[in-house]
Protein backbone atom coordinates (compact mmCIF):
# COMPACT_ATOMS: atom_id res chain seq x y z
CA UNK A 1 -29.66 45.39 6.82
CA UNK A 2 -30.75 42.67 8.83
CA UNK A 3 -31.35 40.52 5.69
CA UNK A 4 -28.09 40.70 4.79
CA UNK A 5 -26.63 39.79 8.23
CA UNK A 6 -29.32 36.98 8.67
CA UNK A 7 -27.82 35.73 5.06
CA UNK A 8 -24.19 36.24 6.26
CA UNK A 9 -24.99 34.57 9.51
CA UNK A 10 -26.54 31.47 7.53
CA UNK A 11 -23.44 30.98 5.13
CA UNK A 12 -21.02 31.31 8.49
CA UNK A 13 -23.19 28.41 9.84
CA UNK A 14 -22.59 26.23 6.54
CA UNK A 15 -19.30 27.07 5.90
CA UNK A 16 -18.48 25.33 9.52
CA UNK A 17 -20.80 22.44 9.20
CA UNK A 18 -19.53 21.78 5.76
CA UNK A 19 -15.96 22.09 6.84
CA UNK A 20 -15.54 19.84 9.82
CA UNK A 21 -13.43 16.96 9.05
CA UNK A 22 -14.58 13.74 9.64
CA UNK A 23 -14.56 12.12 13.44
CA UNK A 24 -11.77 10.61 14.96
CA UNK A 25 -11.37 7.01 16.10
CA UNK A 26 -9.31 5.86 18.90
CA UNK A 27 -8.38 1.78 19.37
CA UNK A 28 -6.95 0.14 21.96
CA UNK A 29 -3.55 -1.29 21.01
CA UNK A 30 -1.21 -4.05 22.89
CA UNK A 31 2.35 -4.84 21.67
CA UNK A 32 5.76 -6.27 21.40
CA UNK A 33 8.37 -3.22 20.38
CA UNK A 34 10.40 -4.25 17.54
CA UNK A 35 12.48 -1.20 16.68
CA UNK A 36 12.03 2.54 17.52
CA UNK A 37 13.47 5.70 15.45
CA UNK A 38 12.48 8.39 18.38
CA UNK A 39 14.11 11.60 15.53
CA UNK A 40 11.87 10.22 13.03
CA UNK A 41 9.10 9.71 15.64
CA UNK A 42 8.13 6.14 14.51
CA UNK A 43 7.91 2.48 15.96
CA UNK A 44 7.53 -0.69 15.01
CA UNK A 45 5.44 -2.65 16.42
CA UNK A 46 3.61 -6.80 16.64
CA UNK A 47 0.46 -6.18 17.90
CA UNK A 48 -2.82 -7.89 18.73
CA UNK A 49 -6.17 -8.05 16.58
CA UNK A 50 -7.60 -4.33 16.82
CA UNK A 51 -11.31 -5.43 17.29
CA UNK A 52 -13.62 -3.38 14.29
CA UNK A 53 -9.76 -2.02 12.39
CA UNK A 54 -7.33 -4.78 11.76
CA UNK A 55 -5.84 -8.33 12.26
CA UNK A 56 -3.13 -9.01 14.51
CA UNK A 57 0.09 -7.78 12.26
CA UNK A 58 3.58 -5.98 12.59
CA UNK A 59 4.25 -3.03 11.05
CA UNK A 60 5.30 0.80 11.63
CA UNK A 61 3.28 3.35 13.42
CA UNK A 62 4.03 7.30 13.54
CA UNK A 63 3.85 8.65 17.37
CA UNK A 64 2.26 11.63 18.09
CA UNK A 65 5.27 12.77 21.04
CA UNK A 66 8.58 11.51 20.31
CA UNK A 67 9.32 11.25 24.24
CA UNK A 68 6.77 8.44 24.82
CA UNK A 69 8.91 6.19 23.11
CA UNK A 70 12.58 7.35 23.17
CA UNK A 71 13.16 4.63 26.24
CA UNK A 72 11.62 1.71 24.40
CA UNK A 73 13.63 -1.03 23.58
CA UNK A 74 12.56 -4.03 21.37
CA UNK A 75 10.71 -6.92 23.62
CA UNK A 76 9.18 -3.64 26.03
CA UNK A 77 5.16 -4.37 25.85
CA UNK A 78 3.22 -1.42 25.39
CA UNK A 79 -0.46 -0.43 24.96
CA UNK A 80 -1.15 2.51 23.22
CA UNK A 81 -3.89 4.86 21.67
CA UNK A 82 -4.39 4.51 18.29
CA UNK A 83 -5.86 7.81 16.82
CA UNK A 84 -7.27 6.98 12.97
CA UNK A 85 -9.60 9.97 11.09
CA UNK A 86 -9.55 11.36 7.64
CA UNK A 87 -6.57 13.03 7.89
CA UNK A 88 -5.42 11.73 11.17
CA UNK A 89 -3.38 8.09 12.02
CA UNK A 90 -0.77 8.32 14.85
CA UNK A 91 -0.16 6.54 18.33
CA UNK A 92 -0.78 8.48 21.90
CA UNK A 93 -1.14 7.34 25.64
CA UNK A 94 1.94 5.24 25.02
CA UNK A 95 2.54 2.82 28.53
CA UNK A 96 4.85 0.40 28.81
CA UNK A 97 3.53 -2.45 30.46
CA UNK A 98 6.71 -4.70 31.05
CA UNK A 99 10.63 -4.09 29.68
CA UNK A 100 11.99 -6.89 27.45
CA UNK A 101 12.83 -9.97 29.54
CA UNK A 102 11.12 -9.16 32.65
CA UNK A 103 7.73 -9.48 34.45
CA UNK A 104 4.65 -6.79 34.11
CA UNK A 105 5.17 -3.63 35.47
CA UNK A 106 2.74 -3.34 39.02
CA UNK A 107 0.41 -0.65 38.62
């Protein structure tokens, strides 16, 4: 009996090693809103080089909470979270640093 629950505790143990999913990363981010669809939860963004991901570039990022960006307008600076694992790629901790056509938000 306790062979068999030794055995069963051993596969238990490498099931769940074998199953956990890759680490996620999480990058700064600084940008210039271009367009938001808040239903569709996605905005586009010109950002900043993303030290050890990506060159400075525009393109579309999915949000993780619709809210965070349902005020934005294009020309609002932001920084965000950028989450990126195996399975994982969405923006969080979205701030807006200043609204289009005025200066930087005081902290």
């Amino acid at each position: 009996m306790r062979r068999r629950l030794s055995l069963v505790a051993l596969i238990v143990i490498a099931l769940t090693i074998g199953c956990q999913s890759a680490p996620v990363k999480h990058y700064a981010l600084q940008a210039e809103v271009i367009s938001v669809d808040a239903p569709r939860r996605l905005i586009h963004l010109k950002h900043g080089e993303i030290p050890g991901l990506m060159p400075a570039m525009t393109m579309t990022y999915v949000v993780k909470d619709a809210k965070q960006i349902e005020a934005l307008q294009p020309g609002d600076k932001i920084t965000a979270d950028l989450v990126v694992g195996e399975n994982v790629g969405h923006l969080e901790k979205i701030a807006l640093v200043s609204k289009a056509g005025n200066a930087p938000k005081s902290q």
